[in-house]
C-alpha atoms as a PDB file:
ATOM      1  CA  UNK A   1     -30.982 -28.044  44.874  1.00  0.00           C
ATOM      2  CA  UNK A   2     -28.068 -25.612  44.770  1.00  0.00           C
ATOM      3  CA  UNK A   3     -26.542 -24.245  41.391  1.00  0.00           C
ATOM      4  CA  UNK A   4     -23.292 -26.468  41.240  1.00  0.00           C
ATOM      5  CA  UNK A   5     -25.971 -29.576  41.685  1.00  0.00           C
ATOM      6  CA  UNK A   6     -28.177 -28.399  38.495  1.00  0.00           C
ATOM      7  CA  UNK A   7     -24.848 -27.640  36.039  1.00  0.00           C
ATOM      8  CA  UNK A   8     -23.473 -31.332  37.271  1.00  0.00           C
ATOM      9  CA  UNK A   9     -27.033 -32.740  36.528  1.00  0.00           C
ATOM     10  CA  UNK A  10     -27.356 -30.641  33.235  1.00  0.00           C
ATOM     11  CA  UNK A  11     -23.470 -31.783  32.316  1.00  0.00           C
ATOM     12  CA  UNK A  12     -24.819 -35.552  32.513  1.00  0.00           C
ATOM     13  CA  UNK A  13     -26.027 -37.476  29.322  1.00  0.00           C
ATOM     14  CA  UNK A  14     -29.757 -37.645  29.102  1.00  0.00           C
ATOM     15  CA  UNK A  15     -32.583 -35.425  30.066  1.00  0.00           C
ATOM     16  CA  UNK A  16     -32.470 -33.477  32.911  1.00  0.00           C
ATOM     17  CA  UNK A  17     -34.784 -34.222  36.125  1.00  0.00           C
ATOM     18  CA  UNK A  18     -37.714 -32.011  36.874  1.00  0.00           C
ATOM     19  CA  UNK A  19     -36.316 -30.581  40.313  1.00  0.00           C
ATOM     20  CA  UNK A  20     -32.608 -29.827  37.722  1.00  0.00           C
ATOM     21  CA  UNK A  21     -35.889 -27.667  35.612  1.00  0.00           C
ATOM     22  CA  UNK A  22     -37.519 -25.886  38.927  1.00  0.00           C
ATOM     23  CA  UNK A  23     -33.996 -24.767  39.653  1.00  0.00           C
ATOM     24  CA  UNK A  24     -33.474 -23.711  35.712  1.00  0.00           C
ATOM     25  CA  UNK A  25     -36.287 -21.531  35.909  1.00  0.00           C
ATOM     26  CA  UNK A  26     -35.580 -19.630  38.948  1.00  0.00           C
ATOM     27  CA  UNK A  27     -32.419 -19.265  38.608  1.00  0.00           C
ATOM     28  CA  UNK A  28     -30.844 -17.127  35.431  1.00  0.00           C
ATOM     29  CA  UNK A  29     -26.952 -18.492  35.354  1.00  0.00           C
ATOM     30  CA  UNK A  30     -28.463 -21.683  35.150  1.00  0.00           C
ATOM     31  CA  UNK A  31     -31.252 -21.654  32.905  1.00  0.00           C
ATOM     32  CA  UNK A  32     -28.641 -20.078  30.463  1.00  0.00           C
ATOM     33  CA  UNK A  33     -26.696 -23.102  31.258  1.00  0.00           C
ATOM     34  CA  UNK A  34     -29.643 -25.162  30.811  1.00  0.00           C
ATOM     35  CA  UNK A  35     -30.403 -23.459  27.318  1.00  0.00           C
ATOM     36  CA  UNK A  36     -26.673 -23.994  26.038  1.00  0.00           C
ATOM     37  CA  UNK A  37     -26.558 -28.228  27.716  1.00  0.00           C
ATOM     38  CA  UNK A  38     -30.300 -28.922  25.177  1.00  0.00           C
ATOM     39  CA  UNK A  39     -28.535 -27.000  22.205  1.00  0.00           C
ATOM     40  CA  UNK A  40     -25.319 -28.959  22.919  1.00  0.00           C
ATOM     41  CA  UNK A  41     -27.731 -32.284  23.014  1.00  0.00           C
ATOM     42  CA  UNK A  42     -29.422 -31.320  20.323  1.00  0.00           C
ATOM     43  CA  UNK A  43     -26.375 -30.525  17.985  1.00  0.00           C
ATOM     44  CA  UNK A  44     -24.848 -33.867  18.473  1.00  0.00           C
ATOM     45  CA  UNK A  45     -27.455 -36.156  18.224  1.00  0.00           C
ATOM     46  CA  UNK A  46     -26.996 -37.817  14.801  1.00  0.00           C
ATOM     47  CA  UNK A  47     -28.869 -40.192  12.746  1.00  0.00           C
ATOM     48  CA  UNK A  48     -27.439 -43.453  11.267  1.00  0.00           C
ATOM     49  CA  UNK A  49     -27.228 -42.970   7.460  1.00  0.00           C
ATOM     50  CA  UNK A  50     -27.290 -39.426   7.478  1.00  0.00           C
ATOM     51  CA  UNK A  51     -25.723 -37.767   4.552  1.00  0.00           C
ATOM     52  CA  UNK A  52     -25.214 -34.197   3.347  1.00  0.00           C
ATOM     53  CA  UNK A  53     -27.863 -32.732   0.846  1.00  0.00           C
ATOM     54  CA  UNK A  54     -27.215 -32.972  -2.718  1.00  0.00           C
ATOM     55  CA  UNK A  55     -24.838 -30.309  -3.628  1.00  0.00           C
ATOM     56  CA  UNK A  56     -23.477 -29.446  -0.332  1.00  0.00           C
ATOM     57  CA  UNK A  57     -19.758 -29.862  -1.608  1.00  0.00           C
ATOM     58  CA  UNK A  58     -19.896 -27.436  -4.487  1.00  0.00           C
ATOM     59  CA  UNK A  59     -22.216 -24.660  -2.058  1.00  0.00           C
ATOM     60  CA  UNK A  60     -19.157 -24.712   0.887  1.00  0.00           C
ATOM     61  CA  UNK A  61     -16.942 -24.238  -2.462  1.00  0.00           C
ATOM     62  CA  UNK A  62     -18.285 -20.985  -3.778  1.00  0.00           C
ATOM     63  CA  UNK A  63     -19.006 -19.460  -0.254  1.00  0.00           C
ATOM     64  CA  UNK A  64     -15.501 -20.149   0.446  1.00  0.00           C
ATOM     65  CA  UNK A  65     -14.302 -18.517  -2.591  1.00  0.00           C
ATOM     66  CA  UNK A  66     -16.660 -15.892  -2.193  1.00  0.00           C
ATOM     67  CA  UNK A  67     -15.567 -14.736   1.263  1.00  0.00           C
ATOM     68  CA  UNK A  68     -12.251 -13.325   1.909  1.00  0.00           C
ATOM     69  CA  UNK A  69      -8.911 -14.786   2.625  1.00  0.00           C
ATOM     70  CA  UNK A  70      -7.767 -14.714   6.429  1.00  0.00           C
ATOM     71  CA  UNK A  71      -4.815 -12.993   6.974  1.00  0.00           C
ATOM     72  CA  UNK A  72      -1.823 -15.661   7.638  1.00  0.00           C
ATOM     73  CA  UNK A  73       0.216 -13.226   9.630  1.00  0.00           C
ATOM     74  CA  UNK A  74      -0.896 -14.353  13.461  1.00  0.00           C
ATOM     75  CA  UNK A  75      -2.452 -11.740  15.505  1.00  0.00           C
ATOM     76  CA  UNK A  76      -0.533 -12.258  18.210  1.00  0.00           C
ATOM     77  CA  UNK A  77       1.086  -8.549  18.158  1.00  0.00           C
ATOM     78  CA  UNK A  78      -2.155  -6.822  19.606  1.00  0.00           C
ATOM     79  CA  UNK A  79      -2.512  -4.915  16.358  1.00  0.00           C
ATOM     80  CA  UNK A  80       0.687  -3.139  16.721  1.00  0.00           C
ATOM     81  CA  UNK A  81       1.610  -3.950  13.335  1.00  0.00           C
ATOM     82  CA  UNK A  82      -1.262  -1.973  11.785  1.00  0.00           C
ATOM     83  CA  UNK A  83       0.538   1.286  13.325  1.00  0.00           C
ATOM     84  CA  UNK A  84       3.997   0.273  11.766  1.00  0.00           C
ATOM     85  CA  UNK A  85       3.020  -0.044   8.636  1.00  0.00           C
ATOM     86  CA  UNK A  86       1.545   3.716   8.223  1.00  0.00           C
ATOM     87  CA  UNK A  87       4.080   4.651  10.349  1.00  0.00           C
ATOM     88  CA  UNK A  88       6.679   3.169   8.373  1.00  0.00           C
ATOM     89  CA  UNK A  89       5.240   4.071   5.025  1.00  0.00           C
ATOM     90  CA  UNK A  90       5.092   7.874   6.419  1.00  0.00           C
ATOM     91  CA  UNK A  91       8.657   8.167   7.156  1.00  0.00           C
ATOM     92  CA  UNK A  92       9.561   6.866   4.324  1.00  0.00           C
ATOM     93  CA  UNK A  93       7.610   9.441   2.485  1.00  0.00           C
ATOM     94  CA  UNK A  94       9.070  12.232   4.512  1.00  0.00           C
ATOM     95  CA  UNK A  95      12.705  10.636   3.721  1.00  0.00           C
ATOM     96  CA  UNK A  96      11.907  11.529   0.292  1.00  0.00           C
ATOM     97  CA  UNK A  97      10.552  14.545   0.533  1.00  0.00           C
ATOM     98  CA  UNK A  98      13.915  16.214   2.238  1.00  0.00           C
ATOM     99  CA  UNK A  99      15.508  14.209   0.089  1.00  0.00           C
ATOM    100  CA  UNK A 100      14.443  15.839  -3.181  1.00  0.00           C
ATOM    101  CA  UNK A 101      14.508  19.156  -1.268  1.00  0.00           C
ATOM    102  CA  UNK A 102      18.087  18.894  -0.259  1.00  0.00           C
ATOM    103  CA  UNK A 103      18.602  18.208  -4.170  1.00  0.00           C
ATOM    104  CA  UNK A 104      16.991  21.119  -5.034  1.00  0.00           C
ATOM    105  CA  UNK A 105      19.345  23.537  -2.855  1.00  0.00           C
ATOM    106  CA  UNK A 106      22.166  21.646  -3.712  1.00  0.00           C
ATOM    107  CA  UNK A 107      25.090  22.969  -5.964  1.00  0.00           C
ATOM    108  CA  UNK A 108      26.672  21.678  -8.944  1.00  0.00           C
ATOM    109  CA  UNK A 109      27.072  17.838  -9.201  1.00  0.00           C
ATOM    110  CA  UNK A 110      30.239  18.152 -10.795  1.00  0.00           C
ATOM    111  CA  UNK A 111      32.612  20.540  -8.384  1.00  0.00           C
ATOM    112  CA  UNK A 112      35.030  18.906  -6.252  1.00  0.00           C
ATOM    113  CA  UNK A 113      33.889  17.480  -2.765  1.00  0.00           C
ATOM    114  CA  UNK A 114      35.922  20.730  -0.888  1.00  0.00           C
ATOM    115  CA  UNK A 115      33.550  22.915  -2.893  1.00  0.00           C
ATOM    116  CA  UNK A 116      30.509  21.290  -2.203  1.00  0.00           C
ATOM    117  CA  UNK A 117      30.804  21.169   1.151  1.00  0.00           C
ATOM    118  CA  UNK A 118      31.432  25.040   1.401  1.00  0.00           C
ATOM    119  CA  UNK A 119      28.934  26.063  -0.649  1.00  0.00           C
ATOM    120  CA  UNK A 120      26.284  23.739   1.004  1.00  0.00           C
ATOM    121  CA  UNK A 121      23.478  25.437   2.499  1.00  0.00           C
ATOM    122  CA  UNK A 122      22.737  22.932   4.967  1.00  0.00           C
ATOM    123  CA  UNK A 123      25.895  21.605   5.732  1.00  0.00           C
ATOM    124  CA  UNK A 124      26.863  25.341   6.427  1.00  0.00           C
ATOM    125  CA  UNK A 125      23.891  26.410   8.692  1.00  0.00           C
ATOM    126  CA  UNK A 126      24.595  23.025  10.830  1.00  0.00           C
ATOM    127  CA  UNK A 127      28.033  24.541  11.474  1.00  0.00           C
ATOM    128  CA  UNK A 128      26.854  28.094  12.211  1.00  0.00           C
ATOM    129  CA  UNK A 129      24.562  26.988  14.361  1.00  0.00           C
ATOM    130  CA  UNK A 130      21.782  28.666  12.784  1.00  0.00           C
ATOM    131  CA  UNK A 131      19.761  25.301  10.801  1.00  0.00           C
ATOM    132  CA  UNK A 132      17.067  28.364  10.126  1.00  0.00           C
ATOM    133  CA  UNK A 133      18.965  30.179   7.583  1.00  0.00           C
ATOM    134  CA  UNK A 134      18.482  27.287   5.021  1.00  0.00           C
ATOM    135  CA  UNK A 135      15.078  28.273   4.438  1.00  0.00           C
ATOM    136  CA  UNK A 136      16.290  31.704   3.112  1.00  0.00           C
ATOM    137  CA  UNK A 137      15.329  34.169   6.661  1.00  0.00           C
ATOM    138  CA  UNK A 138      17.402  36.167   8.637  1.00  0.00           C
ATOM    139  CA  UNK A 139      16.382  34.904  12.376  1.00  0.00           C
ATOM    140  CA  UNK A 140      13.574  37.329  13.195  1.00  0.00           C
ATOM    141  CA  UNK A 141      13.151  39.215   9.380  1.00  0.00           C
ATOM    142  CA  UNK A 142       9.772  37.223   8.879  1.00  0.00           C
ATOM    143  CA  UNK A 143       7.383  39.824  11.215  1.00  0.00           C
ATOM    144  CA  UNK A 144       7.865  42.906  10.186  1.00  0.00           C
ATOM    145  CA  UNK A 145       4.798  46.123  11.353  1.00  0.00           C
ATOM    146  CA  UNK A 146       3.585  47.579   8.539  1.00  0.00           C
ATOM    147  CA  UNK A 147       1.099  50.620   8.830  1.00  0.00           C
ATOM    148  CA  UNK A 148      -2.186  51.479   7.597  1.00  0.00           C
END
């Protein structure tokens, strides 16, 4: 008996042959076949008039409410929406951050718009061409030798 034989006699309703069982046990694909067909058999055979035990209703309840809630959003994106959210939650943060900075170097909220833009540190480094000088250093002041 060849392997595609045995799974078409294991697929069958009933028990098995003995010659489908020689095969089973000397061959591994299918006497995991074999094992999964009686488990299948075994899981649906049911008895008239069977019933649930007493109190099976209320035990699915609490071990429903006890484990947690799937997620609803489908997880169809390959988990590429647990990198946007940090993602997005870190540029925000950095928004904010040069946000408040740029507040803190900025002028007086109440001189004219000409003024402001003159006297703007940032606005006036873009121009220059020198973005550096915002943070207060002359291009190549910050190493300086000292001796012992």
């Amino acid at each position: 008996m060849n392997c595609k034989e045995c799974r078409d006699e294991l697929r069958r309703p009933g028990d098995p042959g003995a010659e489908v069982l020689r095969h089973a046990v000397s061959c591994p694909a299918c006497a995991a076949e074999s094992r999964a067909a009686l488990l299948l058999r075994l899981g649906s055979a049911r008895e008239d008039g069977a019933e649930p035990r007493a109190g099976f209703e209320e035990r699915l309840r609490k071990r429903l409410l006890s484990e947690p809630a799937l997620s609803r959003s489908p997880a169809l994106n390959g988990g590429f929406e647990r990198m946007v959210r940090p993602a997005l939650a870190v540029a925000a943060t950095l928004a904010m951050a040069c946000a408040g900075l740029y507040l803190q170097t900025a002028p007086d909220p109440g001189a004219d718009l000409v003024s402001l833009v003159e006297s703007d540190p940032v606005f006036t480094s873009v121009l220059a061409g020198d973005p550096g000088s915002i943070f207060g250093e002359e291009p190549g002041a910050g190493a300086t030798a000292e001796t012992p």
